[in-house]
Structures are given as C-alpha cells and as structure tokens.
C-alpha atoms as a PDB file:
ATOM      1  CA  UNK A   1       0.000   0.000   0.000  1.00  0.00           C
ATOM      2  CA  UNK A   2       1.436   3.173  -0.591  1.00  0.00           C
ATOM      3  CA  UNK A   3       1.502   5.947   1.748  1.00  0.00           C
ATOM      4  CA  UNK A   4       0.770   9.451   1.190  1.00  0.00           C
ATOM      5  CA  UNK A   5       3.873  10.678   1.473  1.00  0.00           C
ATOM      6  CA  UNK A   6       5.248   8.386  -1.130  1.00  0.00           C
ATOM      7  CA  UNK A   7       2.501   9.453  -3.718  1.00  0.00           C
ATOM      8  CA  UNK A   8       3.929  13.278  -3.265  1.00  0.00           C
ATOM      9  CA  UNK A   9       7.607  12.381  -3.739  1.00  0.00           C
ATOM     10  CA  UNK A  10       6.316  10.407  -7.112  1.00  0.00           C
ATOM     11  CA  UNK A  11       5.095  13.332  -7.830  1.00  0.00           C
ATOM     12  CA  UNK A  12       7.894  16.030  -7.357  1.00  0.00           C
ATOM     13  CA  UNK A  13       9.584  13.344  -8.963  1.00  0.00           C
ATOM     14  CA  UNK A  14       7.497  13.813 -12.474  1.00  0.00           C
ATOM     15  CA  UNK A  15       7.286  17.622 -11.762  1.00  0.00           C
ATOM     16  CA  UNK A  16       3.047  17.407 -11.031  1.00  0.00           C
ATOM     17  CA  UNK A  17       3.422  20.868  -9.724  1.00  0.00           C
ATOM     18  CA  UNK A  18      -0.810  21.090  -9.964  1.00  0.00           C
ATOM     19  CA  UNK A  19      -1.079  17.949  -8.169  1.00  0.00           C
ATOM     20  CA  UNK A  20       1.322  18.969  -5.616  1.00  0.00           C
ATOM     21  CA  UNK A  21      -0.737  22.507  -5.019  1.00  0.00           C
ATOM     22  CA  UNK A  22      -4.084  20.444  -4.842  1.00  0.00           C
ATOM     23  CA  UNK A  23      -2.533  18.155  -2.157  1.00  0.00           C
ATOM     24  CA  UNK A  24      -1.618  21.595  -0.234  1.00  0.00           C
ATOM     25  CA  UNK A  25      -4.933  22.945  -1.073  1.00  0.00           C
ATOM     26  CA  UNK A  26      -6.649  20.348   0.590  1.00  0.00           C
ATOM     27  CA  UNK A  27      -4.208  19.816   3.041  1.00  0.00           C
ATOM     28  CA  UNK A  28      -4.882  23.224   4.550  1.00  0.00           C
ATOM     29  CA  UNK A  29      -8.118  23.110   4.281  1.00  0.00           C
ATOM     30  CA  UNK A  30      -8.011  19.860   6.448  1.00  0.00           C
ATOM     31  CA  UNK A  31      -5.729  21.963   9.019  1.00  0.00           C
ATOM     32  CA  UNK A  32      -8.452  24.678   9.212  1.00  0.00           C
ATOM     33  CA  UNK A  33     -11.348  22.086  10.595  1.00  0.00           C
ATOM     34  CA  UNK A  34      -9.288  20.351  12.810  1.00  0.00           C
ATOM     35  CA  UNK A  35     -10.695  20.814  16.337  1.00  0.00           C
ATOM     36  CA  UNK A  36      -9.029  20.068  19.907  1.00  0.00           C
ATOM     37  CA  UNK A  37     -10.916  17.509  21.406  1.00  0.00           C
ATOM     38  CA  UNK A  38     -10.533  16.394  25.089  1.00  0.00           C
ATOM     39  CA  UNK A  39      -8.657  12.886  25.957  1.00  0.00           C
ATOM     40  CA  UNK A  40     -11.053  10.485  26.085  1.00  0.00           C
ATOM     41  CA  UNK A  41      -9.525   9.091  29.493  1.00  0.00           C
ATOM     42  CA  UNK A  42     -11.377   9.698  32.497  1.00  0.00           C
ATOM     43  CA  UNK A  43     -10.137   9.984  36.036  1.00  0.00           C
ATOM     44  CA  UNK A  44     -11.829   8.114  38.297  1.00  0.00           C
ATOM     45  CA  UNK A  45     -13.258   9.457  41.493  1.00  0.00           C
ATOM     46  CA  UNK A  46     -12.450   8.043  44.783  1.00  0.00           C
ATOM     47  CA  UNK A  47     -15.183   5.296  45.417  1.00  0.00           C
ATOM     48  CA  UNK A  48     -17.561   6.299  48.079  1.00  0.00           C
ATOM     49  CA  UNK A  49     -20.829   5.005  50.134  1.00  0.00           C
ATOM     50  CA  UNK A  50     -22.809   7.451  48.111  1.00  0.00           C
ATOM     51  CA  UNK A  51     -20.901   6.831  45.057  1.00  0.00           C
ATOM     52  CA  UNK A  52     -21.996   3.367  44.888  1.00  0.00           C
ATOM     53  CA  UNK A  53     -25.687   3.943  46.261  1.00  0.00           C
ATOM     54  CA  UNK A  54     -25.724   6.036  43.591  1.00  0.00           C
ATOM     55  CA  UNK A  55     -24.399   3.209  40.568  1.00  0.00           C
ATOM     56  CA  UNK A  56     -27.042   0.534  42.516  1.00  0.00           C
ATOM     57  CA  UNK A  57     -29.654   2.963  42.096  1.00  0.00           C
ATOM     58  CA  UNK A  58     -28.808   3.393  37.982  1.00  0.00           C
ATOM     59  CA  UNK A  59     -28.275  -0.025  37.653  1.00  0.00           C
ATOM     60  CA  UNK A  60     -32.045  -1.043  38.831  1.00  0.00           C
ATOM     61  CA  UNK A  61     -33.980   1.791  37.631  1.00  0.00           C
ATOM     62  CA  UNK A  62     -32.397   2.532  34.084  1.00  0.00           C
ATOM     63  CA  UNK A  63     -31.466   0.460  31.163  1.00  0.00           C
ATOM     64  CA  UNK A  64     -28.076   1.369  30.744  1.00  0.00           C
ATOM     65  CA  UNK A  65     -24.996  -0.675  30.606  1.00  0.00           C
ATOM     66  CA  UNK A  66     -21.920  -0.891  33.172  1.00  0.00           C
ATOM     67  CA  UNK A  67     -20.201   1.473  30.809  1.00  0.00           C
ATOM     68  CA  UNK A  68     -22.641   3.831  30.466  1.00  0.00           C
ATOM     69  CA  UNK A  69     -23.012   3.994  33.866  1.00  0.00           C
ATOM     70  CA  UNK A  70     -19.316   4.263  34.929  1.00  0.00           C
ATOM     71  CA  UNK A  71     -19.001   7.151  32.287  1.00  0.00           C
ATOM     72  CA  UNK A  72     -21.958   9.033  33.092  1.00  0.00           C
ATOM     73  CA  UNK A  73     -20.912   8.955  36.832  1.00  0.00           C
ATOM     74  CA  UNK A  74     -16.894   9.285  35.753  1.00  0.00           C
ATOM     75  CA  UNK A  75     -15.387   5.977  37.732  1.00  0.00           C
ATOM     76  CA  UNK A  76     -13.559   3.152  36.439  1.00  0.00           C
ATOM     77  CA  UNK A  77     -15.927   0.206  34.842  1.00  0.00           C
ATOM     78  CA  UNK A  78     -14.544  -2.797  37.221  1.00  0.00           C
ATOM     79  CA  UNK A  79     -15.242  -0.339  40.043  1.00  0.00           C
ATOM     80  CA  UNK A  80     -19.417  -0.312  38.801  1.00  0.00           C
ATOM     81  CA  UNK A  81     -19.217  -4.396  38.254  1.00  0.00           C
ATOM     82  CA  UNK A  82     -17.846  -4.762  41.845  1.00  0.00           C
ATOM     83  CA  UNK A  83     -20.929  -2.567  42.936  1.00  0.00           C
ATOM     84  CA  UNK A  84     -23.292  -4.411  40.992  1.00  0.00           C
ATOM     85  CA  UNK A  85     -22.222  -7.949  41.345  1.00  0.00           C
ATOM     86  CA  UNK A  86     -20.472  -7.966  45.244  1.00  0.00           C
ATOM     87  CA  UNK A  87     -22.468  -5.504  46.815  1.00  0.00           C
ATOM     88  CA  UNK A  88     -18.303  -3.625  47.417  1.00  0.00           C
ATOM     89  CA  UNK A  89     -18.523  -0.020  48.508  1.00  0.00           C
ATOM     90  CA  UNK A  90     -22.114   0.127  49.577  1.00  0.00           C
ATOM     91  CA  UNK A  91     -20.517   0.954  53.747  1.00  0.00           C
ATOM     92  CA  UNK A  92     -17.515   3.159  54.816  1.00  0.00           C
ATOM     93  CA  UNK A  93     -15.880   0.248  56.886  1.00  0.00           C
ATOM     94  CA  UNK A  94     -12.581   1.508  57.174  1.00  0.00           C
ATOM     95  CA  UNK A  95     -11.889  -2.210  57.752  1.00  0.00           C
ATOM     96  CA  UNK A  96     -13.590  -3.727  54.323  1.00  0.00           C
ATOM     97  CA  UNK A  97     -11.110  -5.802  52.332  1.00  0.00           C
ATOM     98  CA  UNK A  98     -11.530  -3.156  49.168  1.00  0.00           C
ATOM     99  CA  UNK A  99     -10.498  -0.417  51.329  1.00  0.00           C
ATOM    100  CA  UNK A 100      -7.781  -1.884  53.117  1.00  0.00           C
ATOM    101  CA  UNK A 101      -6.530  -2.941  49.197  1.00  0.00           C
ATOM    102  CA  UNK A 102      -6.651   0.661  48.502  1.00  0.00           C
ATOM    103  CA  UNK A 103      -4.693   1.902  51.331  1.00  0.00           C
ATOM    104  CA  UNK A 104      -1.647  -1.114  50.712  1.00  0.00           C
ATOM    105  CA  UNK A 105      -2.037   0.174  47.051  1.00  0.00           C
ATOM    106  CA  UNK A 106      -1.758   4.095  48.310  1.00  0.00           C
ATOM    107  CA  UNK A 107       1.396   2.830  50.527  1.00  0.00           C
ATOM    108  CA  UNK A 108       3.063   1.434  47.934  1.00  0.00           C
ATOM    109  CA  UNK A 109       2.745   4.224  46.007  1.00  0.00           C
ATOM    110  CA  UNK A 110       4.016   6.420  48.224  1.00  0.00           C
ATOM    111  CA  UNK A 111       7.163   4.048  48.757  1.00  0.00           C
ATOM    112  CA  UNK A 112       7.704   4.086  45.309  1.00  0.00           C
ATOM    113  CA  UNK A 113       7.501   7.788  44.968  1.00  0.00           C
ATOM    114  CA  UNK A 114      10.631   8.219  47.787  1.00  0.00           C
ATOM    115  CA  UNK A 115      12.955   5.145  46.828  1.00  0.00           C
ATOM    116  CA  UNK A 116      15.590   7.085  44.527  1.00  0.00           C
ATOM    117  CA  UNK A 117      15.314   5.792  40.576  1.00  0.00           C
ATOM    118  CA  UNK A 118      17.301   3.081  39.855  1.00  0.00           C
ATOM    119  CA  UNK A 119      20.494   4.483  38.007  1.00  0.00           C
ATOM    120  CA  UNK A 120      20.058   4.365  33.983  1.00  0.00           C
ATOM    121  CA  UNK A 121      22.982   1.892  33.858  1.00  0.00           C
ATOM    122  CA  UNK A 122      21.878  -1.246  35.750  1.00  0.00           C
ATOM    123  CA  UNK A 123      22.803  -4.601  34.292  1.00  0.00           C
ATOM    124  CA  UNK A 124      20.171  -6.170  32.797  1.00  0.00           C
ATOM    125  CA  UNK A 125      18.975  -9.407  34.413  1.00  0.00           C
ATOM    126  CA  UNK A 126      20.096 -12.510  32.682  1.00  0.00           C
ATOM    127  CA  UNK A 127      16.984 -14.882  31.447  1.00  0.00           C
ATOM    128  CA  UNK A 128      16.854 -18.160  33.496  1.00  0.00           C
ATOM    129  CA  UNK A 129      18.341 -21.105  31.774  1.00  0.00           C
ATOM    130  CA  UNK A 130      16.384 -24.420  30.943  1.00  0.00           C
ATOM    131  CA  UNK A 131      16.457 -27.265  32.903  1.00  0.00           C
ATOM    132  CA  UNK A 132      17.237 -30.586  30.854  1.00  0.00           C
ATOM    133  CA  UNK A 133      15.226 -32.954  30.616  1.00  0.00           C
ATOM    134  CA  UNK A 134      15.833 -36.768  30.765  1.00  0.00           C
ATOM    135  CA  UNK A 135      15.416 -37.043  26.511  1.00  0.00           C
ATOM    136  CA  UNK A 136      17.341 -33.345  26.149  1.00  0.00           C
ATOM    137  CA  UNK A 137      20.958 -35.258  26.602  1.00  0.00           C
END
C-alpha cells in the first residue's frame, strides 16, 4: 500500500506541480477544521458510600450498561461491576477488604515515589536457563 507521502515524492519526482498545489490545497483546508478535542480518558473518582448507592440505584432503575453507567458517573468500569455484582462499597468500613486494598495500594505508592530511581545503567537481568530434561541429553 502506498503511503501518502510516497505518492507526493512520485510526484515532485514527475514535476506534477498542480497535483502537488491540490494536495496543499486540501491539506490546509483539512488543518483549518481540525478541532481540539478532550482525551477520552477519564479519572476516576475516589469510590464512596454514596458513590456506589448512587451506581445501585442506575443499575435497577435505568437500562443502561456498566459502561454507560461508569461514564456518566466518571469511575472506572470494574469499580461499577464490583458494585453491581459484590455488593463492594455500599458501607464506609474503614476495615472492608476493598479499602484496606486501597490503602496497601496508596502505601506502595508512596514508597515508590521516595525510593531514589534506579540508576540508567543497571545490568540487565540474565533470562533463566532451561532445565534438561531426561530425553534433552
């Protein structure tokens, strides 16, 4: 498949100066409707009580998907299933599994953040060899 670029240096090649000012032409023209658009990544809100009251209540009284519910209310899909399906989030236990995962995650983090960087020279870690096996001799 040939590219675009390709096509213009074929022609600058054969001296299609017309065909080289259309490309321009339309090339500006593209330029002038482009429009900034947002990234489509959202960042998810800190799962709460209400939060998940909130994705329970959705889920029963509206049609709408996981997704559509995770993006209207801006968290993280898995976050909506573990609403849905294991009832997670619904109390502000500081003691529930999923918030003691969150604050080991948060920790580890924040170790990560004040260990120095490992220098840009380490040695690279040598793959593990094969064992033989009895028909490998």
């Amino acid at each position: 498949m040939t590219t675009l670029r390709e096509f213009e240096d074929a022609l600058r090649e054969q001296g299609n100066t017309s065909a080289l000012s259309v490309l321009d032409s339309l090339r500006e023209r593209d330029r002038s409707k482009r429009t900034v658009r947002p990234a489509r990544r959202i960042t998810g809100k800190k799962m709460t009580p209400e939060i998940a009251r909130r994705i329970l209540e959705m889920h029963e009284h509206t049609k709408m998907t996981q997704q559509e519910i995770a993006f209207r209310i801006g968290v993280n899909q898995g976050r909506v299933n573990e609403v849905i399906k294991r009832g997670k989030w619904l109390n502000d236990d500081p003691a529930a599994p999923e918030a003691v995962a969150r604050d080991q995650a948060k920790a580890r983090m924040r170790r990560r953040k004040s260990e120095a960087p490992p220098s840009p020279r380490a040695a690279p870690k040598k793959a593990p060899q094969a064992q033989l096996m009895f028909g490998d001799f």
